[in-house]
PDB file of N, CA and C in Angstrom:
ATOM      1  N   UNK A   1       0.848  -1.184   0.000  1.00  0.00           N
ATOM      2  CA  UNK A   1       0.000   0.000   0.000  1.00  0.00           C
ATOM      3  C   UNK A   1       0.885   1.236   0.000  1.00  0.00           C
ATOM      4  N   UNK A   2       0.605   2.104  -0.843  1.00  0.00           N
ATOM      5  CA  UNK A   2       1.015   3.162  -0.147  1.00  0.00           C
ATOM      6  C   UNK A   2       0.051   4.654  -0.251  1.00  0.00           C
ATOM      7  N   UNK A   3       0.752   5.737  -0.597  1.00  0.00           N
ATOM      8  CA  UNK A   3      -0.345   7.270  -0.707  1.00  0.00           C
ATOM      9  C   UNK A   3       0.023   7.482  -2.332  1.00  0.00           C
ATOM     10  N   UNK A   4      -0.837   8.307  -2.879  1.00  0.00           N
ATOM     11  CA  UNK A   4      -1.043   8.880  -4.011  1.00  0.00           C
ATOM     12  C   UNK A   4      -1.950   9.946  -3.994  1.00  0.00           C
ATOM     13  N   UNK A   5      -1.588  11.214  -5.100  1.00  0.00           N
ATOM     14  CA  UNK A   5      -2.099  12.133  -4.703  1.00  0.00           C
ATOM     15  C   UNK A   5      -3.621  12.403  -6.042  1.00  0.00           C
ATOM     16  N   UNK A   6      -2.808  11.528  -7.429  1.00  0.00           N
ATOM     17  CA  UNK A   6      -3.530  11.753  -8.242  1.00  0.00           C
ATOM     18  C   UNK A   6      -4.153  10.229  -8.487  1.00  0.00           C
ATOM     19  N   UNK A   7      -5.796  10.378  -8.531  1.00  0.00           N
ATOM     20  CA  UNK A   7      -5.766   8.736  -9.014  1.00  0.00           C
ATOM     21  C   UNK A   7      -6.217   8.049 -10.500  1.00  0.00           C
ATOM     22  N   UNK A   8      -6.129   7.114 -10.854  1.00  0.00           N
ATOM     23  CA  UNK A   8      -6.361   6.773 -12.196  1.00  0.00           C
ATOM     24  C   UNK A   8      -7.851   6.575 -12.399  1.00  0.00           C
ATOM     25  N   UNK A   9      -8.198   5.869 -10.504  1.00  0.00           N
ATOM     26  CA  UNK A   9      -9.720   5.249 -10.492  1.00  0.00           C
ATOM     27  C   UNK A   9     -10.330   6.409  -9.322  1.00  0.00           C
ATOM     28  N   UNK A  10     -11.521   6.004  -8.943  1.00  0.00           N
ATOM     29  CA  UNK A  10     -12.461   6.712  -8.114  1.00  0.00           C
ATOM     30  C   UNK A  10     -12.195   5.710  -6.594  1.00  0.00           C
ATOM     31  N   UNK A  11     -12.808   6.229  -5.662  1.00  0.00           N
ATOM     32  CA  UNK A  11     -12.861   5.236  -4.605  1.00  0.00           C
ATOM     33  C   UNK A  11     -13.248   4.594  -4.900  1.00  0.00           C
ATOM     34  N   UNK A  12     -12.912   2.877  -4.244  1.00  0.00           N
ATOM     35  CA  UNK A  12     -13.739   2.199  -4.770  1.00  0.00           C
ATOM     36  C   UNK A  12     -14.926   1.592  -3.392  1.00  0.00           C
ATOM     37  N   UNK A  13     -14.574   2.428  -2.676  1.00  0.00           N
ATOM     38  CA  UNK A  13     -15.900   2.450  -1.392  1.00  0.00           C
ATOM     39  C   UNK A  13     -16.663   3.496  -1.673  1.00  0.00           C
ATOM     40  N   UNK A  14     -17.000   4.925  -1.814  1.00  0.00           N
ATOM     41  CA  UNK A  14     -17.180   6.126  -1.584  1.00  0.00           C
ATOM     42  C   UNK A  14     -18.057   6.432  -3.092  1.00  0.00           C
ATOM     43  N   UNK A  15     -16.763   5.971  -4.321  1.00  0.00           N
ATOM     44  CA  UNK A  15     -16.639   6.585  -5.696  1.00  0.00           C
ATOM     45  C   UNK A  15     -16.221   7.763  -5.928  1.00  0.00           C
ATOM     46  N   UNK A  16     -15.386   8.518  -5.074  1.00  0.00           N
ATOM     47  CA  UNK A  16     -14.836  10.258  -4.984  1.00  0.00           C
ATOM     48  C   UNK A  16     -13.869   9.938  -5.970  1.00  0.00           C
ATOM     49  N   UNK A  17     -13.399  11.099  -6.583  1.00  0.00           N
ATOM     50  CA  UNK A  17     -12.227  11.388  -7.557  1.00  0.00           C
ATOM     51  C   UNK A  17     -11.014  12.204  -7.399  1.00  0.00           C
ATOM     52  N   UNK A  18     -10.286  12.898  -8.123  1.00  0.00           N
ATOM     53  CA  UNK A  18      -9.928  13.971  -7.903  1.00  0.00           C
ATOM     54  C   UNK A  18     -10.029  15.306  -7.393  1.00  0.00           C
ATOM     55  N   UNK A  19     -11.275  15.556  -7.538  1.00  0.00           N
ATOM     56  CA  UNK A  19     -12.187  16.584  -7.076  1.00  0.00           C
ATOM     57  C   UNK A  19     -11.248  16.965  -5.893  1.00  0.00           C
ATOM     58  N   UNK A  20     -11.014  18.451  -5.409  1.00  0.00           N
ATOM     59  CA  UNK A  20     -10.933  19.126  -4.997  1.00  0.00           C
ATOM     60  C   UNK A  20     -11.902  19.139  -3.628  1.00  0.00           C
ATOM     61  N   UNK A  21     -11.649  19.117  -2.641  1.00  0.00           N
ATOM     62  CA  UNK A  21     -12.730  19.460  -1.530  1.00  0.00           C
ATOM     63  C   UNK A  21     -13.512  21.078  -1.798  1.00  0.00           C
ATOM     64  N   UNK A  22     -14.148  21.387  -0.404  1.00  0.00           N
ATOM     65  CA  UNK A  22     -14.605  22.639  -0.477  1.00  0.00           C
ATOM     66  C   UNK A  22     -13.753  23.476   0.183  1.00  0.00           C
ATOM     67  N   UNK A  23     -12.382  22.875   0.208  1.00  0.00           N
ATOM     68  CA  UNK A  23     -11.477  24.106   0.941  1.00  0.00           C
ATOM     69  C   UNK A  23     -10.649  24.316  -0.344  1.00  0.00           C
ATOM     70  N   UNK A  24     -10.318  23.579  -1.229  1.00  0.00           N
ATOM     71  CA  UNK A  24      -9.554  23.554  -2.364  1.00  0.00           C
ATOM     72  C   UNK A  24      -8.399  22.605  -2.462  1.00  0.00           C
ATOM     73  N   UNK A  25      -8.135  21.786  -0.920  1.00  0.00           N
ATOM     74  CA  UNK A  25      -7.553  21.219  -1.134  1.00  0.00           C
ATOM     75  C   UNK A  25      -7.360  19.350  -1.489  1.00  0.00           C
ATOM     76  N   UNK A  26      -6.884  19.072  -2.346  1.00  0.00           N
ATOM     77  CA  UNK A  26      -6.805  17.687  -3.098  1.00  0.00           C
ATOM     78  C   UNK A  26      -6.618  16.746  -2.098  1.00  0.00           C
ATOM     79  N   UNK A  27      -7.415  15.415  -1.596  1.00  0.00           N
ATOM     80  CA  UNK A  27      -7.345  14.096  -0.724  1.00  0.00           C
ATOM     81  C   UNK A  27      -6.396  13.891  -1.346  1.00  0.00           C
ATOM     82  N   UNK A  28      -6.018  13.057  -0.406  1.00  0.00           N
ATOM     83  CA  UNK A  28      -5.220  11.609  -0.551  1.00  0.00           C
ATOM     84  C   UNK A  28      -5.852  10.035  -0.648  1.00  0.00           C
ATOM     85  N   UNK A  29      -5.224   9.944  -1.858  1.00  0.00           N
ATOM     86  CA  UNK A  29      -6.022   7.829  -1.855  1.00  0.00           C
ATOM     87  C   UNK A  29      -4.763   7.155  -1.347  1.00  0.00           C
ATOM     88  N   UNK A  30      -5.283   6.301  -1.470  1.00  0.00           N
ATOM     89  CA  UNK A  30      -4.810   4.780  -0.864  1.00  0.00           C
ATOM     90  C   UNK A  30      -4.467   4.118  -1.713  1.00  0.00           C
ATOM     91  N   UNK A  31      -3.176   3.320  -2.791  1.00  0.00           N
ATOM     92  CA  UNK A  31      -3.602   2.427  -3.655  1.00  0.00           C
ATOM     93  C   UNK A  31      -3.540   0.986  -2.735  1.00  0.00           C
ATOM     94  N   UNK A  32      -4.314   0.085  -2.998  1.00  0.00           N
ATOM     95  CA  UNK A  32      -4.273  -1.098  -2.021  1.00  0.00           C
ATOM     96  C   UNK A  32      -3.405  -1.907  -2.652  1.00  0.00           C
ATOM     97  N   UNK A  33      -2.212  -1.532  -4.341  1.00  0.00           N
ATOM     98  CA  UNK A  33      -2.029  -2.482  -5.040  1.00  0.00           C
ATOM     99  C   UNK A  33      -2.069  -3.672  -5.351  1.00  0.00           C
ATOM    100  N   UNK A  34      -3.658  -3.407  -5.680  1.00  0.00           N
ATOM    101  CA  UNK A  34      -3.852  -4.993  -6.147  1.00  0.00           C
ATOM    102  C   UNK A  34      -4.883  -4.546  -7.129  1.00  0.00           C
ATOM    103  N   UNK A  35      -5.432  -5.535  -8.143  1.00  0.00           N
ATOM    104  CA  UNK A  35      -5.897  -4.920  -9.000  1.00  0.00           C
ATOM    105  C   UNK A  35      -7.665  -5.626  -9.258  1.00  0.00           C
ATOM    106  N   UNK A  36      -8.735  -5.111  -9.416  1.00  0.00           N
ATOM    107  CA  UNK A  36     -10.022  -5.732  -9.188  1.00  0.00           C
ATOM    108  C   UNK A  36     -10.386  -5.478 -10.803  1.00  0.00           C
ATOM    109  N   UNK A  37     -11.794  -6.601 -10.952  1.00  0.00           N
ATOM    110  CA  UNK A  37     -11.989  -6.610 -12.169  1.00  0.00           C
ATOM    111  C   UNK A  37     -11.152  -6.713 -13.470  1.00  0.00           C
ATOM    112  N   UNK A  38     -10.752  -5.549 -14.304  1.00  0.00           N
ATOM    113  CA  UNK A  38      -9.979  -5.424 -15.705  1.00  0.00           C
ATOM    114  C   UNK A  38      -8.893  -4.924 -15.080  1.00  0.00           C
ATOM    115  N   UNK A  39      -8.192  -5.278 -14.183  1.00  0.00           N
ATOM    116  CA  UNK A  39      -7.278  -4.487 -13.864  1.00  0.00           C
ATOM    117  C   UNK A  39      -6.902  -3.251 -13.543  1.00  0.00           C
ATOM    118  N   UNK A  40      -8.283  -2.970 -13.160  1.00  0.00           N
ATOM    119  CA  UNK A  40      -8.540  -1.601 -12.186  1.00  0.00           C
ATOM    120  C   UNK A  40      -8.083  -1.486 -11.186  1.00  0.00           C
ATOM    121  N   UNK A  41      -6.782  -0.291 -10.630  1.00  0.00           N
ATOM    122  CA  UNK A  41      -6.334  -0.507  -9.222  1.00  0.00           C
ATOM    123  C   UNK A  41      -7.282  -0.305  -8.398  1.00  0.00           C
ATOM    124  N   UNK A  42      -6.945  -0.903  -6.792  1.00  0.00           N
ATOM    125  CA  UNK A  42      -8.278  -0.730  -6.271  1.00  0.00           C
ATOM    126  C   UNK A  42      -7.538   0.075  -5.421  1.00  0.00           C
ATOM    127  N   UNK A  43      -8.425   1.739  -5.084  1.00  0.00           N
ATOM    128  CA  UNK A  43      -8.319   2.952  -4.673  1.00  0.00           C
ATOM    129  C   UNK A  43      -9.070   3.058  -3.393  1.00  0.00           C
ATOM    130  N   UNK A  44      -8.616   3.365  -2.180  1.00  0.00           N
ATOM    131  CA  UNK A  44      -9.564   4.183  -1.195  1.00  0.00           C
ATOM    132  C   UNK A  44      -8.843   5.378  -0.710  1.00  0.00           C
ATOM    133  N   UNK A  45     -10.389   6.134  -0.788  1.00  0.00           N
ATOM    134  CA  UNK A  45     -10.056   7.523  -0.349  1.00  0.00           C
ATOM    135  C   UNK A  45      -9.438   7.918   0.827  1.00  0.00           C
ATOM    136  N   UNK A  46      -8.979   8.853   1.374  1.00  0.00           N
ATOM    137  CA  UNK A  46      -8.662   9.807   2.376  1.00  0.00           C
ATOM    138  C   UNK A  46      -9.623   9.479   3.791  1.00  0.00           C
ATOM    139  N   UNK A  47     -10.497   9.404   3.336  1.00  0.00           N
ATOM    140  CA  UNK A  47     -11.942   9.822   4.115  1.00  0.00           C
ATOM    141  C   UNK A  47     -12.723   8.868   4.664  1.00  0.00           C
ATOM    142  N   UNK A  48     -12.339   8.118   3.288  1.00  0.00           N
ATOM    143  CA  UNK A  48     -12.538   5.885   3.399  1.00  0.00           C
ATOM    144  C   UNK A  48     -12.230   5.755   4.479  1.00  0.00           C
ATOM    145  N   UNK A  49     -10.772   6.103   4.475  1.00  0.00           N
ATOM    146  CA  UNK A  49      -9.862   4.979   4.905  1.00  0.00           C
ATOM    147  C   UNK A  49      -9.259   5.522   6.795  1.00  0.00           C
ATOM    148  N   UNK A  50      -9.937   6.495   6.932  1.00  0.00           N
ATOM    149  CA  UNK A  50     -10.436   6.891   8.018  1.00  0.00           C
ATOM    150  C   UNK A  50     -11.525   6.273   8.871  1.00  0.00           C
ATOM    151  N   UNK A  51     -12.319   5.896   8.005  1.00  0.00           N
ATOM    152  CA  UNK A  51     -13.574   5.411   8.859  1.00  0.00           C
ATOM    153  C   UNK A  51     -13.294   3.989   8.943  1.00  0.00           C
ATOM    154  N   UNK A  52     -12.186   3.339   8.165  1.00  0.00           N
ATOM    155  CA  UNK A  52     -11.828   2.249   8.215  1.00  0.00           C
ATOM    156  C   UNK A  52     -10.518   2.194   9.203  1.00  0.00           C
ATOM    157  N   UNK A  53      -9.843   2.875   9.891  1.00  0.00           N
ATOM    158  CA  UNK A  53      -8.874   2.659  10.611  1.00  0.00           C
ATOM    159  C   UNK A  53     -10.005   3.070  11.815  1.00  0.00           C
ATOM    160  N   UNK A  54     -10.998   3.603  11.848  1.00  0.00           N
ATOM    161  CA  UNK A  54     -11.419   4.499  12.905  1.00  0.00           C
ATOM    162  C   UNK A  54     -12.215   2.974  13.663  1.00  0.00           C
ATOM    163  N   UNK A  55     -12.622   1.694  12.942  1.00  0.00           N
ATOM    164  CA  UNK A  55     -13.523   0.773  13.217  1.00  0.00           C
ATOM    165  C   UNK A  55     -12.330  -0.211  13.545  1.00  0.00           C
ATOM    166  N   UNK A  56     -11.490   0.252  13.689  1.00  0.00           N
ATOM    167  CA  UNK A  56      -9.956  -0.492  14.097  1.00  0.00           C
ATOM    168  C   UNK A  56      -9.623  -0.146  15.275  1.00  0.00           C
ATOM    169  N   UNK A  57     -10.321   0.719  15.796  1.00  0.00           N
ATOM    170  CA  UNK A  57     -10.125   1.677  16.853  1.00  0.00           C
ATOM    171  C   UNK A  57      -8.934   2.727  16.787  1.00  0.00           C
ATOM    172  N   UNK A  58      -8.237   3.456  15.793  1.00  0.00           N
ATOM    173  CA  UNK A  58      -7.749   4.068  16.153  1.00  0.00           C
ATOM    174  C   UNK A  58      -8.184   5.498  15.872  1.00  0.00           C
ATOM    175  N   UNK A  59      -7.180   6.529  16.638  1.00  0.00           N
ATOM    176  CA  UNK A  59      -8.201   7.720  16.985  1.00  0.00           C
ATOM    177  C   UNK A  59      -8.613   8.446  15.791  1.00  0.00           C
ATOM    178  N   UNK A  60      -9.026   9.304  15.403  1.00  0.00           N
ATOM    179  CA  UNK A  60      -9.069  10.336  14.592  1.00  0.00           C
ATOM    180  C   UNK A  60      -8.870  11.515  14.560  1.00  0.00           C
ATOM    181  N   UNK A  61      -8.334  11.759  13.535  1.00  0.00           N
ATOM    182  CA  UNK A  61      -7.389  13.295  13.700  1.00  0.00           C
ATOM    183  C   UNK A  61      -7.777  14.658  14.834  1.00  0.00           C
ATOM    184  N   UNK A  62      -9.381  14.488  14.721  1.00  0.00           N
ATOM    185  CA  UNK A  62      -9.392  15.742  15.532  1.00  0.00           C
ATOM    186  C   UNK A  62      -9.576  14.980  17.059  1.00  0.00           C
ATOM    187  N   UNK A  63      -9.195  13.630  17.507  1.00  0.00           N
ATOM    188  CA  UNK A  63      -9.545  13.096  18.718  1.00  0.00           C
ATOM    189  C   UNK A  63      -7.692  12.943  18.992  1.00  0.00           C
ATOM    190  N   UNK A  64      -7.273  13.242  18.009  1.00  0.00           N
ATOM    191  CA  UNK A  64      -5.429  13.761  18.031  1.00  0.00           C
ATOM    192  C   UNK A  64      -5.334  15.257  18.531  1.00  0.00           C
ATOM    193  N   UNK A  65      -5.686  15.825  18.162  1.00  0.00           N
ATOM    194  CA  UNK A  65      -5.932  17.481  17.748  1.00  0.00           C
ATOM    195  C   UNK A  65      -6.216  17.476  19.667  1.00  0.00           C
ATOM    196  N   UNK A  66      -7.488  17.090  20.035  1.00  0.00           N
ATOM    197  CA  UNK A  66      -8.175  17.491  21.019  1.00  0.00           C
ATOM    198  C   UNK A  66      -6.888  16.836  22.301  1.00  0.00           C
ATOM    199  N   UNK A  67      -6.236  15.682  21.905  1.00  0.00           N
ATOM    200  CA  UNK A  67      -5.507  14.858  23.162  1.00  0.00           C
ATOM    201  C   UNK A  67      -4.326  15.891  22.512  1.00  0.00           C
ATOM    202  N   UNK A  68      -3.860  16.340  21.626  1.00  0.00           N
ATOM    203  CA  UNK A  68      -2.420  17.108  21.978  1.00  0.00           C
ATOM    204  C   UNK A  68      -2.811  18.735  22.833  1.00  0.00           C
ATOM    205  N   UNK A  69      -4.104  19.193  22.699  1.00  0.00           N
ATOM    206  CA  UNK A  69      -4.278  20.269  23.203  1.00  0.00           C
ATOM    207  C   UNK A  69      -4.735  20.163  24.458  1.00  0.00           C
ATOM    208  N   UNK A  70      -4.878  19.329  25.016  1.00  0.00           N
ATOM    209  CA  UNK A  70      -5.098  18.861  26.436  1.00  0.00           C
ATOM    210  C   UNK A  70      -3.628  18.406  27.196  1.00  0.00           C
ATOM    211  N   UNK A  71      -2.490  17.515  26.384  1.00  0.00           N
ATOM    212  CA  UNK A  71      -1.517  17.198  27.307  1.00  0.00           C
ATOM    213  C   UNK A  71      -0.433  18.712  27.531  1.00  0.00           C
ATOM    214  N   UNK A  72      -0.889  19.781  26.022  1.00  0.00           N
ATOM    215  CA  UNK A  72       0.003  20.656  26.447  1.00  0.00           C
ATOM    216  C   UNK A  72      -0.545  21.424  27.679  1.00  0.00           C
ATOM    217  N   UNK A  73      -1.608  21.612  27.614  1.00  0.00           N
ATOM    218  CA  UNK A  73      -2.857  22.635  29.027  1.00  0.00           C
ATOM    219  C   UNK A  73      -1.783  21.608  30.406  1.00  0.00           C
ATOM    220  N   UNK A  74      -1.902  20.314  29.805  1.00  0.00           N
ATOM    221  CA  UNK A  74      -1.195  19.696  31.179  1.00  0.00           C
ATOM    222  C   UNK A  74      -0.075  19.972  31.443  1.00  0.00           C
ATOM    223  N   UNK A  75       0.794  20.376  30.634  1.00  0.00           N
ATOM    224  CA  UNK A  75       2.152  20.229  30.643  1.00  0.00           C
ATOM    225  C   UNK A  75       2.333  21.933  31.290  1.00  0.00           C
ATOM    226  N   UNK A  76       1.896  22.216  30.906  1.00  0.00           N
ATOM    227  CA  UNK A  76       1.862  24.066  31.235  1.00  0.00           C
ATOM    228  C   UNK A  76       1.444  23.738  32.681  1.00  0.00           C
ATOM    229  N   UNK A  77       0.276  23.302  32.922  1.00  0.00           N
ATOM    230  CA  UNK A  77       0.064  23.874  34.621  1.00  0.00           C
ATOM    231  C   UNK A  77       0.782  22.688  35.196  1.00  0.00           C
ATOM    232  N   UNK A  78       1.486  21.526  34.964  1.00  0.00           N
ATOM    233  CA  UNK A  78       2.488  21.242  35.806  1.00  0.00           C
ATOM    234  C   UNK A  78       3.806  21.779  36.027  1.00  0.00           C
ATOM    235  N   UNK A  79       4.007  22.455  35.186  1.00  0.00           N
ATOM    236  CA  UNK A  79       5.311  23.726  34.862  1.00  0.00           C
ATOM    237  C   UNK A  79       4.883  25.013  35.928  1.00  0.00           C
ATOM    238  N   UNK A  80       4.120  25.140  35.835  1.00  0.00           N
ATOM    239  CA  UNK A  80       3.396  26.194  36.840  1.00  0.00           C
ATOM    240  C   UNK A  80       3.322  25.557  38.385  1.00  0.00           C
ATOM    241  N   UNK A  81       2.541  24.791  38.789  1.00  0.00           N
ATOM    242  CA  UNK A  81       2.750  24.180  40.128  1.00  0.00           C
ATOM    243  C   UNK A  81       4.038  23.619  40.371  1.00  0.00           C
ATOM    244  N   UNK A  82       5.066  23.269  39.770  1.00  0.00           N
ATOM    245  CA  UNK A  82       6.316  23.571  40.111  1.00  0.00           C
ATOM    246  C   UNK A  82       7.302  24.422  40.137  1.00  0.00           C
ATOM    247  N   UNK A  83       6.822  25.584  39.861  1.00  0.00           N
ATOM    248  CA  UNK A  83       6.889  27.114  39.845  1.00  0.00           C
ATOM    249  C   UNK A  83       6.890  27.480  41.454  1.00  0.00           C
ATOM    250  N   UNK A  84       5.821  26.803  41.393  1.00  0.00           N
ATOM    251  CA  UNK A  84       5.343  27.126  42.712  1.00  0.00           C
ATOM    252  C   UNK A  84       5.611  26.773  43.734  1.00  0.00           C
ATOM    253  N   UNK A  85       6.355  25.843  43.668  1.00  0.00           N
ATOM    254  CA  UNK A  85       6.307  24.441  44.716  1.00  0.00           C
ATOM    255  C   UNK A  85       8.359  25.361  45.048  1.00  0.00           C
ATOM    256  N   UNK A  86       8.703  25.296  43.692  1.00  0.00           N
ATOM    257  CA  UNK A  86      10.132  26.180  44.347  1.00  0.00           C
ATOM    258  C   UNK A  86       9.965  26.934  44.911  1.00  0.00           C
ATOM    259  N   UNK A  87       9.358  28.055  44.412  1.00  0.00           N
ATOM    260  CA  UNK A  87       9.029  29.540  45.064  1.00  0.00           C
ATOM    261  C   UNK A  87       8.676  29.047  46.492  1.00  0.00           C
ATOM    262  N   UNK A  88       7.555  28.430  47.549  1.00  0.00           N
ATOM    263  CA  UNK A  88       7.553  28.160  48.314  1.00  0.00           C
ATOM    264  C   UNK A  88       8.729  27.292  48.877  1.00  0.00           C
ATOM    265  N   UNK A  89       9.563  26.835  48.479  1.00  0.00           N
ATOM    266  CA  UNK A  89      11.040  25.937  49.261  1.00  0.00           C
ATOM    267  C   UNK A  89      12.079  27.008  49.631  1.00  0.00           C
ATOM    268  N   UNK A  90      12.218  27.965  48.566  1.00  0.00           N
ATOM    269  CA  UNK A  90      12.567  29.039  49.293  1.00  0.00           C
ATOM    270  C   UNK A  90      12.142  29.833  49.823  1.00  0.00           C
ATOM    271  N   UNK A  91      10.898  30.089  49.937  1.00  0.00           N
ATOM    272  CA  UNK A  91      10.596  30.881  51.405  1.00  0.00           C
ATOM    273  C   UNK A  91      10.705  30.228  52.626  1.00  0.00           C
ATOM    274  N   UNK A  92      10.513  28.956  52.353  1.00  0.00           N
ATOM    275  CA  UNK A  92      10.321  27.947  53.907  1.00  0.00           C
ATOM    276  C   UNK A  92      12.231  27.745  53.520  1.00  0.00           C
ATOM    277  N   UNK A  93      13.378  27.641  53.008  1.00  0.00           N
ATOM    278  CA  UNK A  93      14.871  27.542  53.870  1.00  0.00           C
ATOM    279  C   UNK A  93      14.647  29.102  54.316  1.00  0.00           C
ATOM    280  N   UNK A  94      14.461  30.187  54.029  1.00  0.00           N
ATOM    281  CA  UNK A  94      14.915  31.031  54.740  1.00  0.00           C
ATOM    282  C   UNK A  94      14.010  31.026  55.971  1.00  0.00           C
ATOM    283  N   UNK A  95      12.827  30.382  56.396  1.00  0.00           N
ATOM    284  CA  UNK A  95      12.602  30.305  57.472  1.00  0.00           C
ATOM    285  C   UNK A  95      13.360  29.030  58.786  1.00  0.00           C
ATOM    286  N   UNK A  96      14.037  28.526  57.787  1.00  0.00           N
ATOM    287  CA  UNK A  96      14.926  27.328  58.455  1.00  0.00           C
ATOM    288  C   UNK A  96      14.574  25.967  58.113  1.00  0.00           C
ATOM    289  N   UNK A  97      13.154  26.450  57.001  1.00  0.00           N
ATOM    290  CA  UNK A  97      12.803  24.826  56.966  1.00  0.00           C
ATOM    291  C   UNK A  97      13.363  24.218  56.012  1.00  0.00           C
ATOM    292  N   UNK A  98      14.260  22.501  56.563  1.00  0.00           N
ATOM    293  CA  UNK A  98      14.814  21.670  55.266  1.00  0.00           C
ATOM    294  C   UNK A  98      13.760  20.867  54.867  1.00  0.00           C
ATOM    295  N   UNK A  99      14.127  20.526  53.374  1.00  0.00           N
ATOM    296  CA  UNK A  99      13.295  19.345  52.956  1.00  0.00           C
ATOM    297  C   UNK A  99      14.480  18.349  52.481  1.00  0.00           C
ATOM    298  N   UNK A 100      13.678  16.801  52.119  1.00  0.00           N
ATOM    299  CA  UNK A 100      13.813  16.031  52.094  1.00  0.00           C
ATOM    300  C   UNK A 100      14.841  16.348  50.377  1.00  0.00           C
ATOM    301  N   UNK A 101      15.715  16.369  50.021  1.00  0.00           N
ATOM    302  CA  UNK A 101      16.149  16.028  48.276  1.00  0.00           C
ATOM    303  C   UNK A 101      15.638  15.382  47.675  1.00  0.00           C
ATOM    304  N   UNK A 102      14.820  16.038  46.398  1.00  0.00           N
ATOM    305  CA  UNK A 102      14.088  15.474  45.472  1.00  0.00           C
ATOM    306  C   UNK A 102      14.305  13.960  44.830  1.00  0.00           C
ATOM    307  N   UNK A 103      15.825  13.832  44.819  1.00  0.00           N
ATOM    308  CA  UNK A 103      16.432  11.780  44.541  1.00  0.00           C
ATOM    309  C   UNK A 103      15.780  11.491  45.640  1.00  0.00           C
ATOM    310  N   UNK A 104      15.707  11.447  46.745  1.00  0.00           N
ATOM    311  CA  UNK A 104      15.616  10.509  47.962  1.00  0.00           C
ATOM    312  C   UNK A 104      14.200  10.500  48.124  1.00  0.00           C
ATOM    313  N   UNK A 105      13.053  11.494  47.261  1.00  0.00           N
ATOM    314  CA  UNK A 105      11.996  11.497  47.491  1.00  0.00           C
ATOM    315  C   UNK A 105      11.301  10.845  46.328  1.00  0.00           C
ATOM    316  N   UNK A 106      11.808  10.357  45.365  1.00  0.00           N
ATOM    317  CA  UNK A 106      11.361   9.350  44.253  1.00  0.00           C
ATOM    318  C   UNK A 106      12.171   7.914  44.584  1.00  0.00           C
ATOM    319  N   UNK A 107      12.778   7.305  45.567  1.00  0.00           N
ATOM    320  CA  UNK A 107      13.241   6.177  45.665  1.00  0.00           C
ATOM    321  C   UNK A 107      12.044   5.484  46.581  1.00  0.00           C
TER     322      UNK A 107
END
């Protein structure tokens, strides 16, 4: 298998073509190289072949989209509460208080 941008055939799930979306920009097919009927390659679309990985369980782009914009929100406010967590270690040594060293507190 691999990607192609222009195809010879239509989907052969769908029947889409070349056609242009409504943003202007051109799918991607699938050739499955192998050949059906007269030796027609057999083609799936962009869009196919989404709903066919998606019944595979894997995610879909905007369920990508949504988990990378969530681990960065995470990554930021754990950067922040350890912001914080220093800022308070030095106020508590200059009050005299020690803590434990961060190695000895992950063993």
């Amino acid at each position: 298998m691999h990607l192609i941008e222009i195809t010879p055939q239509p989907c052969m799930v769908c029947g889409s073509g070349n056609t242009p979306g409504p943003n202007g920009e051109r799918r991607q097919f699938i050739d499955l190289e192998r050949d059906t009927f007269w030796d027609d390659p057999a083609i799936i679309c962009e869009d196919c072949g989404l709903k066919i990985a998606g019944l595979l369980g894997t995610p879909s782009p905007e369920e990508l989209q949504r988990a990378a914009a969530r681990i960065s929100k995470l990554t930021t406010q754990a950067h922040d509460l350890k912001v914080e967590i220093d800022s308070m270690k030095r106020r508590a040594r200059k009050l005299g208080i020690s803590f434990v060293p961060e190695e000895a507190e992950v063993a």
